[in-house]
Protein backbone atom coordinates (compact mmCIF):
# COMPACT_ATOMS: atom_id res chain seq x y z
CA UNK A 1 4.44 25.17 -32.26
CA UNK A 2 7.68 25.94 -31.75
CA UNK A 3 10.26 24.77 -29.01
CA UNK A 4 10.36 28.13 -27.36
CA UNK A 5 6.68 28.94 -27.53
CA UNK A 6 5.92 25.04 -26.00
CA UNK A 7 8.32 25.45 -22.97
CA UNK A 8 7.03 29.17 -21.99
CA UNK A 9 2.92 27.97 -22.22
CA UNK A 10 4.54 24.79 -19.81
CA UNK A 11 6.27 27.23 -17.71
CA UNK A 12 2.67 29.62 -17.68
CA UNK A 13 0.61 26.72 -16.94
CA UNK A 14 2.89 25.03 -14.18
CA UNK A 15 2.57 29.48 -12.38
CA UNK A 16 -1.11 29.04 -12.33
CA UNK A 17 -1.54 25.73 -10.96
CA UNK A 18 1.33 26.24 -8.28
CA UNK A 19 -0.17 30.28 -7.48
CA UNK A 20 -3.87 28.38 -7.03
CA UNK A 21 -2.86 25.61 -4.67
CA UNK A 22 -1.04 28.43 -2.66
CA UNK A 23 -3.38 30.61 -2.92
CA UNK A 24 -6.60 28.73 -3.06
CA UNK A 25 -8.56 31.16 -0.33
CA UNK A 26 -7.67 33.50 -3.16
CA UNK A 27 -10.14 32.22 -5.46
CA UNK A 28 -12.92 31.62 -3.11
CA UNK A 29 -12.52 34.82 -1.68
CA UNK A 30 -13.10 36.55 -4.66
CA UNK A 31 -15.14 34.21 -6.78
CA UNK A 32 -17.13 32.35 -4.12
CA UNK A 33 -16.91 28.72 -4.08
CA UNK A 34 -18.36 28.02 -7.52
CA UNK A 35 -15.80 30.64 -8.93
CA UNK A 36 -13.10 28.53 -7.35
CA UNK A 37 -13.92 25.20 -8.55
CA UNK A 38 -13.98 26.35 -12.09
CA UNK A 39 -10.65 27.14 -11.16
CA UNK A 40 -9.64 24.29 -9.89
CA UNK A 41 -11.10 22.32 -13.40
CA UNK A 42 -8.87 24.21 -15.07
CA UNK A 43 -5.64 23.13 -13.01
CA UNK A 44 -6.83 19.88 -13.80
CA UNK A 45 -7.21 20.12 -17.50
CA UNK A 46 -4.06 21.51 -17.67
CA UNK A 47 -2.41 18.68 -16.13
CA UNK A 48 -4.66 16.49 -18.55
CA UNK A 49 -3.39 18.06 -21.22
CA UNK A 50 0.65 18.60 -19.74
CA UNK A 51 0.48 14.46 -19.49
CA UNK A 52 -0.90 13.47 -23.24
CA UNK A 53 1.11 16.54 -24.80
CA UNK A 54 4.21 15.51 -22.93
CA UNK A 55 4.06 11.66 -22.92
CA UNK A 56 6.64 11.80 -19.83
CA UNK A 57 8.67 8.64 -19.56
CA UNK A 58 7.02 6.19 -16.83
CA UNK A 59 9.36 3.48 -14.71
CA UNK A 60 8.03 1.72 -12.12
CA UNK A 61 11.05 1.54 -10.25
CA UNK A 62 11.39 5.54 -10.19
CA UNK A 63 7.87 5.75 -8.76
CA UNK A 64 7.52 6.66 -4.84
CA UNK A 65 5.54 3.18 -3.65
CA UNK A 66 4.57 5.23 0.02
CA UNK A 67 2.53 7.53 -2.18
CA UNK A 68 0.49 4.86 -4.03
CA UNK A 69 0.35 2.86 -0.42
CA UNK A 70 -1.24 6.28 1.20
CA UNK A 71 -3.43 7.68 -1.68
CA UNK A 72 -4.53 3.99 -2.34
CA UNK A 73 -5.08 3.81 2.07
CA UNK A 74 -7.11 7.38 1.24
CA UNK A 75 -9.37 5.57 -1.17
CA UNK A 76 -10.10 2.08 0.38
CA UNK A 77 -10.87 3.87 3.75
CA UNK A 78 -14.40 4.93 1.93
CA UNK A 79 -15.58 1.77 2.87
CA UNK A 80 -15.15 1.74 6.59
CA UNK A 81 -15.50 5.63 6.60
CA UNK A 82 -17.97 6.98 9.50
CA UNK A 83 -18.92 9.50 6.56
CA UNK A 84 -18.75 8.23 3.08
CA UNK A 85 -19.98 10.68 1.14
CA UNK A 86 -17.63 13.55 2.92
CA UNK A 87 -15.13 10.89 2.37
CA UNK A 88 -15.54 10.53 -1.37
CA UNK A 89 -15.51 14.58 -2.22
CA UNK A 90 -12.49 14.13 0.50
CA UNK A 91 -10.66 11.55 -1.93
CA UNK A 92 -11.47 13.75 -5.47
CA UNK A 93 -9.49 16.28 -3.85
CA UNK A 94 -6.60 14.58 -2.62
CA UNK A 95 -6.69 12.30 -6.01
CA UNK A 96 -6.36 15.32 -8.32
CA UNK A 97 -3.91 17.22 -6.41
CA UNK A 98 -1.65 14.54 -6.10
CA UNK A 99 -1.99 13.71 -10.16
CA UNK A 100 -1.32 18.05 -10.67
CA UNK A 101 2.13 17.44 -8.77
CA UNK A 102 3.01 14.30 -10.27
CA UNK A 103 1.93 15.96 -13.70
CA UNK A 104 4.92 18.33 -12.84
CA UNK A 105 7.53 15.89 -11.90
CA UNK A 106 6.96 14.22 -14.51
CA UNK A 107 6.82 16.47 -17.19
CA UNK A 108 9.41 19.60 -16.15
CA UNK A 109 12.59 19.02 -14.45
CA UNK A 110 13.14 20.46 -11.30
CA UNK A 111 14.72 23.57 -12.12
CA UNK A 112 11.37 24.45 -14.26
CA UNK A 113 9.75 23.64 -11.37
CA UNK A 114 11.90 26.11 -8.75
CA UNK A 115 11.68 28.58 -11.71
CA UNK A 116 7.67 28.22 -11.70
CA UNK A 117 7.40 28.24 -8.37
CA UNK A 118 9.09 31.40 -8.04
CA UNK A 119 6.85 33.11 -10.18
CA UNK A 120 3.93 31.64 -8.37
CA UNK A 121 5.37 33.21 -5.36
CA UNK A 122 5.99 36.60 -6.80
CA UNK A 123 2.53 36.83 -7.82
CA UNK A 124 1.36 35.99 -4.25
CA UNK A 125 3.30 38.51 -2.11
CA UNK A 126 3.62 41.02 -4.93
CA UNK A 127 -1.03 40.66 -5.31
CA UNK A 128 -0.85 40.39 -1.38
CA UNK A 129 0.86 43.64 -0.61
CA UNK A 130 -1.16 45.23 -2.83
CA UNK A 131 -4.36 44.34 -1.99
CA UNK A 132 -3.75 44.92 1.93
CA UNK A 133 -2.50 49.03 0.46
CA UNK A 134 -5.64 48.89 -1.32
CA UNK A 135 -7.50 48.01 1.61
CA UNK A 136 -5.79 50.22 4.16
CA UNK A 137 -5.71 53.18 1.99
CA UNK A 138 -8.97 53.07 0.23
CA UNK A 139 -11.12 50.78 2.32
CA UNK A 140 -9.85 51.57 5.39
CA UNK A 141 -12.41 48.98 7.34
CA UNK A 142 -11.97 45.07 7.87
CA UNK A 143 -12.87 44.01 4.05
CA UNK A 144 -15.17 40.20 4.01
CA UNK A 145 -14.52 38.22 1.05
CA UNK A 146 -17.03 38.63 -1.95
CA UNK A 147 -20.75 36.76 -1.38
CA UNK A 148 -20.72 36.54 2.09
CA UNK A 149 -22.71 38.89 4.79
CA UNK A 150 -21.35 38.06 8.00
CA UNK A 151 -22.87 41.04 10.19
CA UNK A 152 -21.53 43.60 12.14
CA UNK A 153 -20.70 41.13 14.73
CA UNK A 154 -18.59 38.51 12.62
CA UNK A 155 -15.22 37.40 14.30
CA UNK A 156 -12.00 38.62 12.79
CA UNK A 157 -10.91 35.50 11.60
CA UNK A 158 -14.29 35.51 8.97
CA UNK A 159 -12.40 38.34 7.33
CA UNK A 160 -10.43 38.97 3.92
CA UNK A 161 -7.98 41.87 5.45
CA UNK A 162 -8.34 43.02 8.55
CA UNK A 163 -6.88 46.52 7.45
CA UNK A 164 -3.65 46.31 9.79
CA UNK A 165 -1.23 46.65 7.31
CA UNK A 166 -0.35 50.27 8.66
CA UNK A 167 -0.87 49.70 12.01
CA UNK A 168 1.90 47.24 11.46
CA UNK A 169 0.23 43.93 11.09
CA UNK A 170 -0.23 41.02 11.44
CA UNK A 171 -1.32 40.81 7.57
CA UNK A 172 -3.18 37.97 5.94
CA UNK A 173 -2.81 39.17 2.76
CA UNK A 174 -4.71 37.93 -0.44
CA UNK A 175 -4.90 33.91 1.04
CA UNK A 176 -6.82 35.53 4.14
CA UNK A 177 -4.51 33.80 7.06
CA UNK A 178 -0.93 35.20 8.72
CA UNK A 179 0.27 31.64 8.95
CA UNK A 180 -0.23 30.91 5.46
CA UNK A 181 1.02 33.96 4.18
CA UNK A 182 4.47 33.97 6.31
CA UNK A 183 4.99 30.11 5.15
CA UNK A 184 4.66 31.19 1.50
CA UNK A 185 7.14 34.29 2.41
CA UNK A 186 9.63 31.51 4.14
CA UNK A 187 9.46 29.68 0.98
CA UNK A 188 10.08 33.14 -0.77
CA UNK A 189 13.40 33.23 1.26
CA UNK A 190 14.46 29.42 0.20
CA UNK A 191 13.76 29.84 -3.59
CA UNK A 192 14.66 33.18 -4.09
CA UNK A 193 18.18 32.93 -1.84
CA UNK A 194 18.80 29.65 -3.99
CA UNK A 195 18.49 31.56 -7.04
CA UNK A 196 20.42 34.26 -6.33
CA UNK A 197 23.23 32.33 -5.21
CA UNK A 198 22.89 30.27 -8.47
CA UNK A 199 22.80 33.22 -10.88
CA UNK A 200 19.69 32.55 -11.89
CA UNK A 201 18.16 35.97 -11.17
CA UNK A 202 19.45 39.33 -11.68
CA UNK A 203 21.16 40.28 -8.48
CA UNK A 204 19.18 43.44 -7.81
CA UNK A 205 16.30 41.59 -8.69
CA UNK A 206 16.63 38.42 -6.50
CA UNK A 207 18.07 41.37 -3.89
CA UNK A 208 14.39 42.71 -4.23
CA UNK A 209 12.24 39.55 -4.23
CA UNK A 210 14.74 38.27 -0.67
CA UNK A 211 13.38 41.95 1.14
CA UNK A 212 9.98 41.55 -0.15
CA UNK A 213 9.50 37.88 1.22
CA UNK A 214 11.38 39.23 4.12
CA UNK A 215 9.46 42.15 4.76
CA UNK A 216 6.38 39.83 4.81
CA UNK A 217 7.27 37.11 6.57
CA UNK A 218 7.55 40.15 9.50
CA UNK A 219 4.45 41.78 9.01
CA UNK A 220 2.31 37.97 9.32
CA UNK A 221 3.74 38.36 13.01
CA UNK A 222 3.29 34.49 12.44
CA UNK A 223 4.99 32.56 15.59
CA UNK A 224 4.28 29.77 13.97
CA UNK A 225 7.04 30.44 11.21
CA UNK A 226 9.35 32.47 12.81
CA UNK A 227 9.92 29.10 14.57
CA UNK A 228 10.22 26.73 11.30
CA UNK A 229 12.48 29.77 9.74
CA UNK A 230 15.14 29.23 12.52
CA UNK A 231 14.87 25.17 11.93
CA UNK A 232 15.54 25.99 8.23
CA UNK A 233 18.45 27.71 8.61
CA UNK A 234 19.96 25.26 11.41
CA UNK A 235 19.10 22.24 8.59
CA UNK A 236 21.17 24.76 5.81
CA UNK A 237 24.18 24.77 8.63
CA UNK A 238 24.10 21.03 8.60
CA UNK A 239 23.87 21.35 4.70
CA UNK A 240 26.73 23.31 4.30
CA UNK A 241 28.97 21.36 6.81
CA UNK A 242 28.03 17.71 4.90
CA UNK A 243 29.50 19.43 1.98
CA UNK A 244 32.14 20.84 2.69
CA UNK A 245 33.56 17.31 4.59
CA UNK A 246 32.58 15.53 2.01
CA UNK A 247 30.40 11.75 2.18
CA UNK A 248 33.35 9.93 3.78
CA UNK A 249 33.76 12.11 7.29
CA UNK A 250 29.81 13.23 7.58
CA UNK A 251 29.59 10.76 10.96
CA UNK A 252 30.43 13.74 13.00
CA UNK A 253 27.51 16.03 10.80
CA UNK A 254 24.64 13.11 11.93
CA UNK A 255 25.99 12.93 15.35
CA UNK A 256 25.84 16.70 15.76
CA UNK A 257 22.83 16.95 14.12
CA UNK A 258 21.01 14.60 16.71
CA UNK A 259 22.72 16.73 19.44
CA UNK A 260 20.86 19.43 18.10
CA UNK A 261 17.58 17.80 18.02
CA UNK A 262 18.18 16.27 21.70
CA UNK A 263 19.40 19.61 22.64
CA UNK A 264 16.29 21.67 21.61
CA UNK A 265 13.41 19.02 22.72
CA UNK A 266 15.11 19.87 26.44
CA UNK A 267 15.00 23.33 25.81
CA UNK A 268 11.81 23.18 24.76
CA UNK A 269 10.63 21.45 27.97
CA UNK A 270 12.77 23.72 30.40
CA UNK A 271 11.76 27.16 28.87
CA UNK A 272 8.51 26.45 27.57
CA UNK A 273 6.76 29.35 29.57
CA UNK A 274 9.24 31.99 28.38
CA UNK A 275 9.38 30.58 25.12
CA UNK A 276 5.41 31.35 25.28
CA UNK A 277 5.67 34.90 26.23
CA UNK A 278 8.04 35.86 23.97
CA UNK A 279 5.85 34.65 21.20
CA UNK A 280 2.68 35.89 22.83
CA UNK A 281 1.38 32.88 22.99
CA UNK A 282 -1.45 31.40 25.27
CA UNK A 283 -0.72 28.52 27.54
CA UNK A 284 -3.06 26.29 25.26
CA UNK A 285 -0.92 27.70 22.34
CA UNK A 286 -4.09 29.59 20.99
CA UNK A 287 -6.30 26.76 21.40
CA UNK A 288 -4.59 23.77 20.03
CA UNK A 289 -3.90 21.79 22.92
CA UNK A 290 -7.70 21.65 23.06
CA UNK A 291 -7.62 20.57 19.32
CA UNK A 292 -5.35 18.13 19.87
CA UNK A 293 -7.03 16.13 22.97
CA UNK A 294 -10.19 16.00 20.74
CA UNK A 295 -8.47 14.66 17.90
CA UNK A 296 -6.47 12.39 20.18
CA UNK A 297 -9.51 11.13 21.85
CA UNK A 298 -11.39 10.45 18.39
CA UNK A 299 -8.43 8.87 16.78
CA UNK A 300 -8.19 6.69 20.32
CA UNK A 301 -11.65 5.29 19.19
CA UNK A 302 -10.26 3.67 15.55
CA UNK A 303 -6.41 3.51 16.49
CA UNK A 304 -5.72 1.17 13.30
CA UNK A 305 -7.48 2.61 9.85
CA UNK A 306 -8.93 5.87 11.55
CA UNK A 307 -12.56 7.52 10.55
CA UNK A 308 -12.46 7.71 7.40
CA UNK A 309 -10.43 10.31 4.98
CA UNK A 310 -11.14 13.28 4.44
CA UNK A 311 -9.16 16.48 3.96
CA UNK A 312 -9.63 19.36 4.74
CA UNK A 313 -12.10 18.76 7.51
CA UNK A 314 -16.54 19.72 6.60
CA UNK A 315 -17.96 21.00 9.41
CA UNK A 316 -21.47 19.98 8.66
CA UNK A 317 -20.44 16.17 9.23
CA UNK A 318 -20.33 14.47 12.10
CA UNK A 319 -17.71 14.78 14.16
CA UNK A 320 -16.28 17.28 13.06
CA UNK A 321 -19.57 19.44 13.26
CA UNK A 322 -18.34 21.55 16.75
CA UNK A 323 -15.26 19.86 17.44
CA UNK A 324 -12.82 22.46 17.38
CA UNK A 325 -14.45 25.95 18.31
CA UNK A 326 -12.34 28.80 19.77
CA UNK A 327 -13.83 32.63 19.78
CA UNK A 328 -16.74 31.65 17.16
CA UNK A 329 -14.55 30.46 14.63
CA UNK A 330 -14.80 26.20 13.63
CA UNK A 331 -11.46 25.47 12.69
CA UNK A 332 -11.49 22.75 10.57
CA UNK A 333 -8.31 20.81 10.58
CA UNK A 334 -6.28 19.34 13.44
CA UNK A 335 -3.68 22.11 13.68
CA UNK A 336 -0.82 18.92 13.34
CA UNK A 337 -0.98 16.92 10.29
CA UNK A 338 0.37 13.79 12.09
CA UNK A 339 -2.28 14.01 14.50
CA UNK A 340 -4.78 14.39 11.60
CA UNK A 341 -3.52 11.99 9.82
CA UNK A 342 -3.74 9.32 12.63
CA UNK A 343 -7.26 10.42 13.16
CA UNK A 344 -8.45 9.60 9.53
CA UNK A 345 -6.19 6.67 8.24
CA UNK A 346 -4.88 5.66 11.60
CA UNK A 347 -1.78 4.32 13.02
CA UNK A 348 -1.60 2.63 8.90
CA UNK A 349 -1.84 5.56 7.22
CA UNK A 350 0.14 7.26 9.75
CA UNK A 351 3.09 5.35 8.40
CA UNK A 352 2.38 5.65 5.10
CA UNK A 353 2.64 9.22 5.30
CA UNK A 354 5.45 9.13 7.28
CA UNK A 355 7.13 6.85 4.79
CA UNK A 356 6.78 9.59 1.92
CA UNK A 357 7.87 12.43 4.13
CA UNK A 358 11.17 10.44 5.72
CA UNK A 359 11.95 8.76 1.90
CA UNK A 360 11.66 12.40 0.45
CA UNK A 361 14.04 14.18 3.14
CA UNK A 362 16.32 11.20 2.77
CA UNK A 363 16.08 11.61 -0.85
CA UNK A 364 16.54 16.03 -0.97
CA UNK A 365 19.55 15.09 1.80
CA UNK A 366 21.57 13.49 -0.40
CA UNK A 367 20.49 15.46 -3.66
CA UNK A 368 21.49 18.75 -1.72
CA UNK A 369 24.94 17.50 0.18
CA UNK A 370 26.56 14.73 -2.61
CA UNK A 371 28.28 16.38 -5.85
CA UNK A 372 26.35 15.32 -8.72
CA UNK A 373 28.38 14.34 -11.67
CA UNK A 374 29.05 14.30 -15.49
CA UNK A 375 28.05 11.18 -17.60
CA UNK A 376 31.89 10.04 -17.83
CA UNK A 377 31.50 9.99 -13.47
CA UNK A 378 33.47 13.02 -12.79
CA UNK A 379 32.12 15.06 -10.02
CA UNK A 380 30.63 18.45 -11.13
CA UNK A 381 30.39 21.83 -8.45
CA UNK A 382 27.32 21.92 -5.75
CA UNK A 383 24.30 23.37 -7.41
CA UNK A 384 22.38 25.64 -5.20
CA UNK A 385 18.78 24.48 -7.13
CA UNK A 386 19.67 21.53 -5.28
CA UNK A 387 18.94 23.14 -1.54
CA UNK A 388 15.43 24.29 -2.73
CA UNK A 389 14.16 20.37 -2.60
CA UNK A 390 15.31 19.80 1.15
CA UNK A 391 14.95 23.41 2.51
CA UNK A 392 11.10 23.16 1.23
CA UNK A 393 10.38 19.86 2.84
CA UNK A 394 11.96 21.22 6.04
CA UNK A 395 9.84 23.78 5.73
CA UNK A 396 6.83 22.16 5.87
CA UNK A 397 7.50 19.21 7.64
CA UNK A 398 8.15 22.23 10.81
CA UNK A 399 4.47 23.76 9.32
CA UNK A 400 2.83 20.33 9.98
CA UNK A 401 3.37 20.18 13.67
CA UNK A 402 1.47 22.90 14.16
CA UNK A 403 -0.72 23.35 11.07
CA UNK A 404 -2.15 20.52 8.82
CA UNK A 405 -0.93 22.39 5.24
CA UNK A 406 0.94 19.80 4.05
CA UNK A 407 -2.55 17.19 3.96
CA UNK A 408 -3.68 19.73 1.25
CA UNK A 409 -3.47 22.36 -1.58
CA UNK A 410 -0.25 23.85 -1.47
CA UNK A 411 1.59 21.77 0.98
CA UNK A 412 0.51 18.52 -0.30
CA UNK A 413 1.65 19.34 -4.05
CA UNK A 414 4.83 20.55 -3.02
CA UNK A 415 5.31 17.26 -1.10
CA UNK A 416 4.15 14.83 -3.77
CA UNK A 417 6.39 17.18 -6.01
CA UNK A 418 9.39 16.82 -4.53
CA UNK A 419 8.93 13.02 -3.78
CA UNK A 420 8.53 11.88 -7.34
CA UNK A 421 10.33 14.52 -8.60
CA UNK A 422 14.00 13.29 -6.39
CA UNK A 423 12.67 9.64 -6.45
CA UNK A 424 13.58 10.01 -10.44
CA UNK A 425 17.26 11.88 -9.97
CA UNK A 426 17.71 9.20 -7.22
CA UNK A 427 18.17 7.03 -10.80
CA UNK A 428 19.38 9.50 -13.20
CA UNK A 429 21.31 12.13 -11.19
CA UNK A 430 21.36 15.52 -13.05
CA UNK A 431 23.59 18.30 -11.61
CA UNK A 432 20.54 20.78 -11.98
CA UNK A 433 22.12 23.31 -13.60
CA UNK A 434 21.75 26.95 -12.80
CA UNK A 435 19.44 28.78 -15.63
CA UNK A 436 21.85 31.72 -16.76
CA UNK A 437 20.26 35.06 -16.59
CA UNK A 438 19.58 37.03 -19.81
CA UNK A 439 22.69 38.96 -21.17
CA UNK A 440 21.81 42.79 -21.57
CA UNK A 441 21.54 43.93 -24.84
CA UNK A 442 23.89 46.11 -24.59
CA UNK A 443 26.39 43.44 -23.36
CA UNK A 444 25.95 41.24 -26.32
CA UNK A 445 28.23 40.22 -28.67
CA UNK A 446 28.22 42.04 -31.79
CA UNK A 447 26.64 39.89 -34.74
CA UNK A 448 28.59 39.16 -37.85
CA UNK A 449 28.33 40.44 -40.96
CA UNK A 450 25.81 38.96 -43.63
CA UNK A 451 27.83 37.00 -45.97
């Protein structure tokens, strides 16, 4: 096989798996469960296969201990779980997602991973978009997803599409929620803005792909990221002041950047009401605080190692059978990671997983502000494939205060990802070059002459 052909069937493989654990409701929506874990084999073979075909270079030293420490935590807590069995399927799922993302760390550098990850995030706005025209134009009724009869009387939230695209929104798109949908739009913004400004992308292209994610993002009507959007661009300010002062007068960046953070906390508490309103939000913020004061009071009953893990909460096991109800809909997840975490691995796996979270934003910090530099030492220009890393992790470390994403699928891929995947540059710095677009033909140089 040649060179060419080997890196393209990489860069096909690493779409799919990065469009399923995006898009995961996808699959199940339109194959049913079974459909979906077919699916999901196949992700896994493929990373099977990625590893052995590969044979990616393995130092211990470059490895991210917090993530062994919590995925280890994950699997021991089977034995004092309050559900074992939940706990095991629980584990399998974690287990395999995390070995998927640290397939592709290990095996593609991070600009074939931005690169793939753009893809997988064409394919999921550019599917989503259509299939809400399809549904407003041709269906023209709230569509359910394949094998399910839910009744005349089912809530909204049981739905594929609500058929709302033309009334405005809020969408939900092909992955069936607003929230999730406007997060993968956000990260639509990061990757495609970082690839524009690198010259990666065809301007009118990356022009396109920026309006699309845009457009979007706006139609979700998601509160929730509308929010994390504004902390992503404050954390690029901060970005783009550390560079330009350079790593000797960056006291003043960390000083202001705490000001910030002090700053909006009191905010927060002062105009919380009309912060509310303008979001049209409830005063229980749509049901979580209720969420949260069961979780709290659960995870108050095994402070230390927590329940047992398990996900993605089931609802048919106790206690999670009823515990967070709101308008006929069991929600099954915590609606704040931390929280959720606490619950299930307690106050020890609550700093395990706040060890890989603060040692990969430490990590994407100083990838995206330092100059990288040449093997003789001399310092090379900022690469903007660098921002994607930190931006991303932003991202979803602003999702996971009010949404549990980043525990699973998507969110937890990305995150194991980008830990092991800057954990290894923290070793062997690489300037992560800037993948020139393809010259037009009609540009190119004219060939010479057969001798």
């Amino acid at each position: 096989m040649t060179t060419g052909r080997r890196r393209t069937l990489i860069g096909a493989y690493a779409t799919f798996a990065l469009f399923t654990v995006l898009a995961g409701q996808f699959w199940r929506n339109l194959l049913g469960w079974w459909g979906f874990t077919a699916v999901a084999l196949a992700v896994v073979v493929g990373a099977v296969i990625l590893i052995v075909a590969e044979k990616p270079t393995w130092r211990w030293r470059r490895v991210p201990k917090s993530t062994i420490a919590f995925v280890g935590l994950a699997v021991l807590s089977i034995a004092w779980s309050f559900y074992p069995a939940a706990s095991v399927l629980g584990v399998v799922i974690t287990l395999v997602t995390t070995f998927t993302g640290v397939a592709l760390a290990l095996c593609l550098t991070w600009t074939r991973i931005e690169r793939a990850l753009a893809s997988a995030i064409k394919w999921v706005l550019g599917l989503s978009i259509a299939f809400e025209l399809w549904v407003a134009i041709f269906v023209q009724e709230p569509l359910p997803p394949n094998f399910t009869d839910y009744g005349d009387d089912a809530p909204a939230a049981f739905f594929w599409s609500r058929d709302l695209l033309f009334q405005g929104g809020p969408i939900e798109g092909i992955v069936a929620s607003r929230n999730l949908l406007g997060m993968i739009a956000l990260l639509g913004l990061i990757v495609f803005g970082a690839r524009l400004a690198a010259g990666s992308i065809r301007r009118a292209q990356g022009i396109g792909w920026l309006v699309v994610s845009g457009a979007v993002m706006l139609l979700t009507r998601s509160a929730t990221v509308i929010l994390v959007g504004v902390v992503v661009l404050v954390a690029l300010g901060f970005v783009a002041w550390a560079r330009r002062v350079g790593p000797d007068r960056r006291r003043g960046v960390y000083w202001a950047a705490a000001g910030v953070l002090a700053a909006s906390v009191a905010l927060l508490v002062v105009f919380w009401g009309a912060l509310l309103d303008l979001f049209g939000k409830s005063e229980d913020l749509t049901g979580r605080l209720d969420i949260w004061s069961s979780v709290i009071g659960l995870a108050a009953e095994r402070p230390w190692f927590g329940w047992g893990w398990i996900g993605y909460w089931q609802p048919w096991v106790e206690p999670f059978q009823g515990l967070a109800v709101r308008n006929g809909v069991e929600y099954l997840q915590a609606h704040n990671a931390w929280l959720d975490v606490w619950m299930q691995l307690g106050i020890v796996g609550l700093i395990a997983f706040a060890s890989i979270v603060i040692g990969a934003l430490w990590r994407s910090w100083f990838l995206a502000v330092d100059r990288p530099k040449d093997e003789s030492g001399r310092p090379l220009p900022h690469s903007a494939a660098s921002l994607v890393p930190l931006l991303v992790l932003v991202a979803l470390v602003g999702q996971s205060l009010a949404e549990s994403r980043i525990l699973v699928e998507g969110g937890w891929l990305l995150l194991i990802a980008i830990a092991w995947s800057t954990k290894r540059r923290q070793w062997a710095p690489e300037p992560l070059p800037a993948e020139p677009p393809p010259i037009p033909a009609s540009r190119m140089p004219p060939s010479e002459p057969a001798r």
